[in-house]
Protein backbone atom coordinates (compact mmCIF):
# COMPACT_ATOMS: atom_id res chain seq x y z
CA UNK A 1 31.09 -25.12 -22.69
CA UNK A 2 31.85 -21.96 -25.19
CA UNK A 3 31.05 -23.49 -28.75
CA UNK A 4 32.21 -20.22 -30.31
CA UNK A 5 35.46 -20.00 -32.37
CA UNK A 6 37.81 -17.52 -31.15
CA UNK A 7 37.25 -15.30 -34.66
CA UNK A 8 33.25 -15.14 -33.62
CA UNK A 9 34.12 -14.56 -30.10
CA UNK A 10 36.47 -11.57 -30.49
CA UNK A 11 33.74 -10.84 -33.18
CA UNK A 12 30.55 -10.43 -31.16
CA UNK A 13 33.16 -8.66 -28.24
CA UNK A 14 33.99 -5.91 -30.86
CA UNK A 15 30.30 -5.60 -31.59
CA UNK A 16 29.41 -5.13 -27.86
CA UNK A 17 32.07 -2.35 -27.19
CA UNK A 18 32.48 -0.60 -30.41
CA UNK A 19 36.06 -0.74 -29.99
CA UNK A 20 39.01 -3.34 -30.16
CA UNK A 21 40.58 -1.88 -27.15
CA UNK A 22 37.72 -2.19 -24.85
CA UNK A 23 37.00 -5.72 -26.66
CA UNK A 24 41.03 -6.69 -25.35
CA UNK A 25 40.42 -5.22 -21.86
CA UNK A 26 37.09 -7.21 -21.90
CA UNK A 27 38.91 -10.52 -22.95
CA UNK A 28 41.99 -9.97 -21.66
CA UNK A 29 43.53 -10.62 -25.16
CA UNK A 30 45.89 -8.53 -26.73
CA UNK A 31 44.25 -5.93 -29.47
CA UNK A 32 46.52 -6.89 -32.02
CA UNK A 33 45.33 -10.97 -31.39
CA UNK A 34 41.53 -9.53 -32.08
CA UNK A 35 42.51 -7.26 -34.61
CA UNK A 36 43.83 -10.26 -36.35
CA UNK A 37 40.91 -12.35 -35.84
CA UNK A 38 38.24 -9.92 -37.43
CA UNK A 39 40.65 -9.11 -40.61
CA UNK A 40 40.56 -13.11 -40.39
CA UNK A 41 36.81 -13.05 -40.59
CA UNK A 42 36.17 -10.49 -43.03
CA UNK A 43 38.99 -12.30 -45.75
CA UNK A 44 36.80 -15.55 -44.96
CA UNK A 45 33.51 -13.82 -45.79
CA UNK A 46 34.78 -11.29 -48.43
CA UNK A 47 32.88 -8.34 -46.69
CA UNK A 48 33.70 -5.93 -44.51
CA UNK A 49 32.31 -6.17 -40.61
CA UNK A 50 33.40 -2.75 -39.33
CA UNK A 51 33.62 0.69 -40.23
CA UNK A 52 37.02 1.66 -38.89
CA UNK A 53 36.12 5.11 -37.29
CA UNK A 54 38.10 7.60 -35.48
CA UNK A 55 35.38 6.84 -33.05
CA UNK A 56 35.73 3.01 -32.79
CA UNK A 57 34.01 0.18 -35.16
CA UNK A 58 30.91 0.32 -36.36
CA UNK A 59 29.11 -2.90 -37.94
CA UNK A 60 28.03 -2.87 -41.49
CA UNK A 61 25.09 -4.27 -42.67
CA UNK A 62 26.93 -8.00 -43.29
CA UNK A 63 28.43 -6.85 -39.52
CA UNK A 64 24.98 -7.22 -38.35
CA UNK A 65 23.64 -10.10 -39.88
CA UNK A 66 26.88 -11.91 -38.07
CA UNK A 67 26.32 -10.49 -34.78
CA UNK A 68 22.27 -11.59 -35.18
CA UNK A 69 23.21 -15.21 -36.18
CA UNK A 70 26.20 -15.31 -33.49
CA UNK A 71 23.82 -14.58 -30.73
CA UNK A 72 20.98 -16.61 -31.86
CA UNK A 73 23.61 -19.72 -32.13
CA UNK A 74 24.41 -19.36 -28.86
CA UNK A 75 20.98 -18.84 -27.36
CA UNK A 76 20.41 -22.67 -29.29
CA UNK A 77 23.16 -23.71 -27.99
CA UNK A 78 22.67 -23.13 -24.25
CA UNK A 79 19.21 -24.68 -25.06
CA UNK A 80 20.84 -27.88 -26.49
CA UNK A 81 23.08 -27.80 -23.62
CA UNK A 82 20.06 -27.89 -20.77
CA UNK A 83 18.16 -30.68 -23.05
CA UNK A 84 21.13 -32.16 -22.96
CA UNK A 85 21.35 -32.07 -18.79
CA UNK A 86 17.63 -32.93 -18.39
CA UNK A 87 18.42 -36.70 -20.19
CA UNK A 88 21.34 -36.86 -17.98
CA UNK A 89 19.21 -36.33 -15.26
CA UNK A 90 15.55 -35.58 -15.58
CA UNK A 91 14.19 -33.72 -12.89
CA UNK A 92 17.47 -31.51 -12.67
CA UNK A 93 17.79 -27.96 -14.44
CA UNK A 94 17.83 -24.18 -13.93
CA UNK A 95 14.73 -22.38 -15.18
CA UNK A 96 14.88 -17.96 -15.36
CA UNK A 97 11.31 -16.82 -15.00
CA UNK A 98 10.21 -13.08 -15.46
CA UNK A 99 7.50 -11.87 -13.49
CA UNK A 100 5.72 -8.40 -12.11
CA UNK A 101 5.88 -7.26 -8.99
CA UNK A 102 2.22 -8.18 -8.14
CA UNK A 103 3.46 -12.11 -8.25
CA UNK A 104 6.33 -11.16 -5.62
CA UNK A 105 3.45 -12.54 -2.95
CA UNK A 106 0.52 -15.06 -3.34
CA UNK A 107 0.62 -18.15 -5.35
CA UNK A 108 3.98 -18.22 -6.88
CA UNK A 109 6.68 -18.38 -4.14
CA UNK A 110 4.02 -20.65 -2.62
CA UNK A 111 4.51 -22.87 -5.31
CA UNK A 112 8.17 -22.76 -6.10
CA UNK A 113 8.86 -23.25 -2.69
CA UNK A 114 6.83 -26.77 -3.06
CA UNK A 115 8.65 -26.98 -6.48
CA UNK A 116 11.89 -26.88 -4.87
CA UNK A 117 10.55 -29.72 -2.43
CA UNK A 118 9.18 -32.03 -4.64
CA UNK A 119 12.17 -31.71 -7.44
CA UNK A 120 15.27 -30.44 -5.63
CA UNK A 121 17.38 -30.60 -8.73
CA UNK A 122 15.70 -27.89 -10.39
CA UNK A 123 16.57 -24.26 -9.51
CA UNK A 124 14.18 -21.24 -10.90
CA UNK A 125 15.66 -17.63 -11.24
CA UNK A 126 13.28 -15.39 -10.23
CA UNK A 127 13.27 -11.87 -11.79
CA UNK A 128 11.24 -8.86 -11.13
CA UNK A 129 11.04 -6.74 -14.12
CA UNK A 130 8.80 -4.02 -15.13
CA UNK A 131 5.44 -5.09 -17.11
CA UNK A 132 6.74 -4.54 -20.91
CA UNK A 133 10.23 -5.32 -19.98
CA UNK A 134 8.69 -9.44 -19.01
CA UNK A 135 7.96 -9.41 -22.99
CA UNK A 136 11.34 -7.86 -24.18
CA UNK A 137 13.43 -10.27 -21.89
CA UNK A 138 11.75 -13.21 -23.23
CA UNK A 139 12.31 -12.18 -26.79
CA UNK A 140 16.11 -10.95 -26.19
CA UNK A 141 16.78 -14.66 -24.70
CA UNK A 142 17.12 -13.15 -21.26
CA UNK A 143 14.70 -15.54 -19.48
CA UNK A 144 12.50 -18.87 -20.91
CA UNK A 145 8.84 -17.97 -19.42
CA UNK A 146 7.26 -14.59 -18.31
CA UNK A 147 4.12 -13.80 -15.77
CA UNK A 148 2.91 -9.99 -17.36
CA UNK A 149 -0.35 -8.30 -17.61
CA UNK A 150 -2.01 -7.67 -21.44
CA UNK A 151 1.21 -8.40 -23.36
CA UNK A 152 1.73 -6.94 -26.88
CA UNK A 153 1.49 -9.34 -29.96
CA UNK A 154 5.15 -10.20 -30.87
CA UNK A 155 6.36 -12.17 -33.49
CA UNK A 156 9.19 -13.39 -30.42
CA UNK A 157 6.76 -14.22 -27.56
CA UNK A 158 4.10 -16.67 -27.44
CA UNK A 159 1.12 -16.96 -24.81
CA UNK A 160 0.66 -20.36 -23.40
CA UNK A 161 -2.41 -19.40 -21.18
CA UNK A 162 -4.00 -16.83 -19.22
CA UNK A 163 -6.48 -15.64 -17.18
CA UNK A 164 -8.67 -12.23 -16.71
CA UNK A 165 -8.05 -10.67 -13.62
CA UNK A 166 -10.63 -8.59 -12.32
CA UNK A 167 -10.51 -4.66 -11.55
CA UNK A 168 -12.28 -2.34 -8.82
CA UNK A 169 -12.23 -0.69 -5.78
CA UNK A 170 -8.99 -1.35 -2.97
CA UNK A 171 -10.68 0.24 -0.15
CA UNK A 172 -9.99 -0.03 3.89
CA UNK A 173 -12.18 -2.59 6.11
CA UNK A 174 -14.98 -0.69 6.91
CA UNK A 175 -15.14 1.96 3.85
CA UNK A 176 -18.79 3.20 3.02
CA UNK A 177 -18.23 1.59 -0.70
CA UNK A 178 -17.72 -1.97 0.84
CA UNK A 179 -21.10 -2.83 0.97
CA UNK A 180 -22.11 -1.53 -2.33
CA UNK A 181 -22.05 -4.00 -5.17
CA UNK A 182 -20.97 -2.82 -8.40
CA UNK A 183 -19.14 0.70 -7.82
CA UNK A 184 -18.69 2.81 -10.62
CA UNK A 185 -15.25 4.57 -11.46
CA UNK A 186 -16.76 8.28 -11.09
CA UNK A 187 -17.48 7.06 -7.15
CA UNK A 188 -14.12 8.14 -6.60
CA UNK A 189 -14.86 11.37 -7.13
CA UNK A 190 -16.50 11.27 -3.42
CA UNK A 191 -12.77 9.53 -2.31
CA UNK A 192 -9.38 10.16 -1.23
CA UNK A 193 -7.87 8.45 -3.82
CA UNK A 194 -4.40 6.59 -4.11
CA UNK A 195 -3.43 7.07 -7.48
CA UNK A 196 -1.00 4.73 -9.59
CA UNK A 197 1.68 6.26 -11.63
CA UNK A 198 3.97 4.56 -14.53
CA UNK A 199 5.21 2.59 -14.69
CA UNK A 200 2.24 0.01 -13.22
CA UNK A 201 0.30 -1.08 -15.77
CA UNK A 202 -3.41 -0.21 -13.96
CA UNK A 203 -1.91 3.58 -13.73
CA UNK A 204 -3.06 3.65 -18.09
CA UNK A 205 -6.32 2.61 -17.03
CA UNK A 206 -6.90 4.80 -14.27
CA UNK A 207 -6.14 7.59 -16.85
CA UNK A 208 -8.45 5.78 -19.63
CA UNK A 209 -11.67 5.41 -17.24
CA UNK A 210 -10.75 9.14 -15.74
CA UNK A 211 -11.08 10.55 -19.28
CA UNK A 212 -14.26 8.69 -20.55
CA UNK A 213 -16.10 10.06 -17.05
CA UNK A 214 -14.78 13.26 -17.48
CA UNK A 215 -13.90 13.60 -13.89
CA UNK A 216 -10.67 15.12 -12.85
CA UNK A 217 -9.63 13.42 -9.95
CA UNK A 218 -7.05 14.94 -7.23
CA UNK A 219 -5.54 12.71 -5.45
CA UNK A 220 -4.28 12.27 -2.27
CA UNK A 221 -1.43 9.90 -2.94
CA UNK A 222 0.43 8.77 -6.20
CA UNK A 223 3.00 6.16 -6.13
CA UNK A 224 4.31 3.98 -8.90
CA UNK A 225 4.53 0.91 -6.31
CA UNK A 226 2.06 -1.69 -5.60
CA UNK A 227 3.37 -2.42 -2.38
CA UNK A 228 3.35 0.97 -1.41
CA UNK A 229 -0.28 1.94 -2.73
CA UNK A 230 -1.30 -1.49 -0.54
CA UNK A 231 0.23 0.21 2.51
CA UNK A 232 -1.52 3.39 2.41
CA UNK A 233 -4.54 1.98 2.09
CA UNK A 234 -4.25 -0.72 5.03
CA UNK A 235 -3.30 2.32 6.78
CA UNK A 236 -6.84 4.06 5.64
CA UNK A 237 -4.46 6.81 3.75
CA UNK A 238 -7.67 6.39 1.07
CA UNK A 239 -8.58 3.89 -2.00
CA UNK A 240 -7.34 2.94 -5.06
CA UNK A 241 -7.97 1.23 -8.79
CA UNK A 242 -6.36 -2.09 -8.35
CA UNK A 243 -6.76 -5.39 -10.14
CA UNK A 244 -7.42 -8.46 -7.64
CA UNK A 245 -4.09 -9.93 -8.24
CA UNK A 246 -2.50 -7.18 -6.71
CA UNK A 247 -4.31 -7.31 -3.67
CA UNK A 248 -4.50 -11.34 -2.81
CA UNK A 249 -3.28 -11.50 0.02
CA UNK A 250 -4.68 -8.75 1.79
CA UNK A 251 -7.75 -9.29 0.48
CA UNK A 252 -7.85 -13.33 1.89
CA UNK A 253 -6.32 -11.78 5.04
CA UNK A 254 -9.13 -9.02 5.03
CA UNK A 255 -7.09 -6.17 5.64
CA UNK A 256 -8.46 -4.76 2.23
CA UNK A 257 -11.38 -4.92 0.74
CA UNK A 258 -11.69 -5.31 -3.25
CA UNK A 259 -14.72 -4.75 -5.08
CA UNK A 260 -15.15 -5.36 -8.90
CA UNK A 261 -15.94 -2.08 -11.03
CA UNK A 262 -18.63 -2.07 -13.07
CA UNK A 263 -18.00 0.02 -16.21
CA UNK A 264 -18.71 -1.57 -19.59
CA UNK A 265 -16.25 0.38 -21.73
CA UNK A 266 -13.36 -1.44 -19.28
CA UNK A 267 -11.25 -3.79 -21.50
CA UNK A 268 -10.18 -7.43 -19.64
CA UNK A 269 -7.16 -7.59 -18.02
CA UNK A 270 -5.27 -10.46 -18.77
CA UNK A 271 -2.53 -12.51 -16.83
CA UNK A 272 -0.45 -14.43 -19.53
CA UNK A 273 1.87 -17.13 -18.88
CA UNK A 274 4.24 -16.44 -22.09
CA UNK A 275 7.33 -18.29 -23.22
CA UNK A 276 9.50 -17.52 -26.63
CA UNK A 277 8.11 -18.72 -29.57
CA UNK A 278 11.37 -20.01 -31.61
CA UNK A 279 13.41 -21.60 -29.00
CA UNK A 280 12.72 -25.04 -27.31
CA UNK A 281 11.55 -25.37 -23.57
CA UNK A 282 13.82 -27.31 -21.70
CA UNK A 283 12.58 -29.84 -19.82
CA UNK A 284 12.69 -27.96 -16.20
CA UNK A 285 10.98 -25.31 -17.86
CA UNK A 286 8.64 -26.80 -19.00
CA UNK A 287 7.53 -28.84 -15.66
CA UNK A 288 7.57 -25.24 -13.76
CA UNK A 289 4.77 -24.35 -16.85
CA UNK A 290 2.92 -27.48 -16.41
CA UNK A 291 3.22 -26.37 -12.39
CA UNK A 292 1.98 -22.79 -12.75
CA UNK A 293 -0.77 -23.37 -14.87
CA UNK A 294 -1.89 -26.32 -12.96
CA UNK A 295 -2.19 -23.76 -9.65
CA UNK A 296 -5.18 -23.21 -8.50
CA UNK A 297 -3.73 -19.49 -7.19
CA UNK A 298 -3.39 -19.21 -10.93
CA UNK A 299 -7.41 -19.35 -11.18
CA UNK A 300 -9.33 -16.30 -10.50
């Protein structure tokens, strides 16, 4: 259903391109039909929306405040909309869920796969997104829950529960350090170490613990891919800083070995479960909350 008027559609169209023409090759409506439409709009209002440039149209500050309300009333309204499916229908919906790449294995496709058995109506869009990018999509609308390490306060987002994850040592089966309880970060001085770039949220830490040892570690390795920095170690390449959620199912299926770091300047890290704090949870996504947080994967 498109609640929008055609004025506040051409509107927000403009907006997006900066120009009526690309806004008519967008919409497939004639320029002079838009054109019309926005004059429309800015008689109604008594303000100007555009700056006519040789450039293309750029929103004034009234421009802006339209284009913010426009998009927020249609966020509400595709959330209206899915309430309005789940009492046609409970048990039936589409829930988008942003996660890291760390939850592409282990618990979660475990349990939306029983999910999808146990309520076939609902469908869950599953996308993999940087770690500050989960945040930024639930706050721009883009998805209705997000699975992110140590998320920033934000006036958008809201945390609806989470868990510390521990941090240590990925090592090989059979590493010297595998029987040693408690390692210390300056240990891998003595290593071949794997080390994680940006954008993966442990590759800060790694820099934060190298800097309070004052060790400079070479490494053997970098790569900016957890999969990848799993790999080389299963294949004894060397070890790694890695938090245990990155390494679950290796771990359980012993082809790595994790052991928690000991360092007492090392700051929690935190698995939140977040979800935006203005708009309503529909009713599917709020049974696939319920569902995560009732995992026991979801307990470390």
């Amino acid at each position: 259903m498109q609640p929008f008027s055609r004025m506040l559609t051409y509107f927000v169209e403009v907006a997006r391109q900066g120009s009526i023409r690309k806004a008519s090759e967008k919409l497939n409506v004639s320029a002079s039909a838009i054109d019309r439409q926005v004059l429309l709009a800015e008689e109604m209002l008594g303000v100007r929306l555009f700056n006519r440039l040789p450039g293309g149209m750029q929103l004034t500050s009234p421009g802006e405040l339209m284009l913010r309300g426009a998009l927020e009333w249609r966020r509400d309204f595709a959330a209206i909309e899915r309430q309005i499916a789940d009492l046609s229908g409970l048990r039936r919906g589409h829930v988008r869920l942003g996660i890291i790449g760390a939850l592409a294995t282990g618990f979660l496709p475990r349990l939306l796969a029983r999910l999808r058995q146990d309520y076939p109506g609902v469908t869950v869009e599953v996308t993999v997104l940087a770690n500050d990018a989960v945040g930024l999509a639930i706050a721009a609308g883009q998805v209705e829950l997000g699975l992110c390490l140590n998320p920033r306060p934000s006036r958008e987002t809201e945390i609806h529960a989470h868990r510390e994850i521990p941090l240590g040592l990925a090592l090989p089966p059979g590493h010297a350090f595998a029987q040693k309880p408690r390692p210390r970060f300056a240990w891998l001085a003595e290593c071949e170490v794997i080390r994680p770039q940006e954008p993966l949220e442990i590759a800060e830490l790694f820099d934060a613990l190298e800097a309070a040892s004052g060790l400079s570690i070479t490494p053997v390795a970098r790569a900016n891919d957890i999969s990848m920095i799993r790999a080389l170690i299963r294949a004894g390449a060397g070890v790694s800083l890695m938090s245990q959620l990155d390494l679950a199912e290796d771990e359980s299926a012993g082809r790595i070995v994790f052991v928690p770091l000991a360092e007492p300047l090392l700051r929690p890290t935190r698995l939140a479960l977040c979800h935006g704090r203005h708009a309503p949870l529909s009713t599917a996504a709020t049974l696939v909350l319920h569902a995560i947080t009732a995992e026991e994967g979801w307990q470390f």
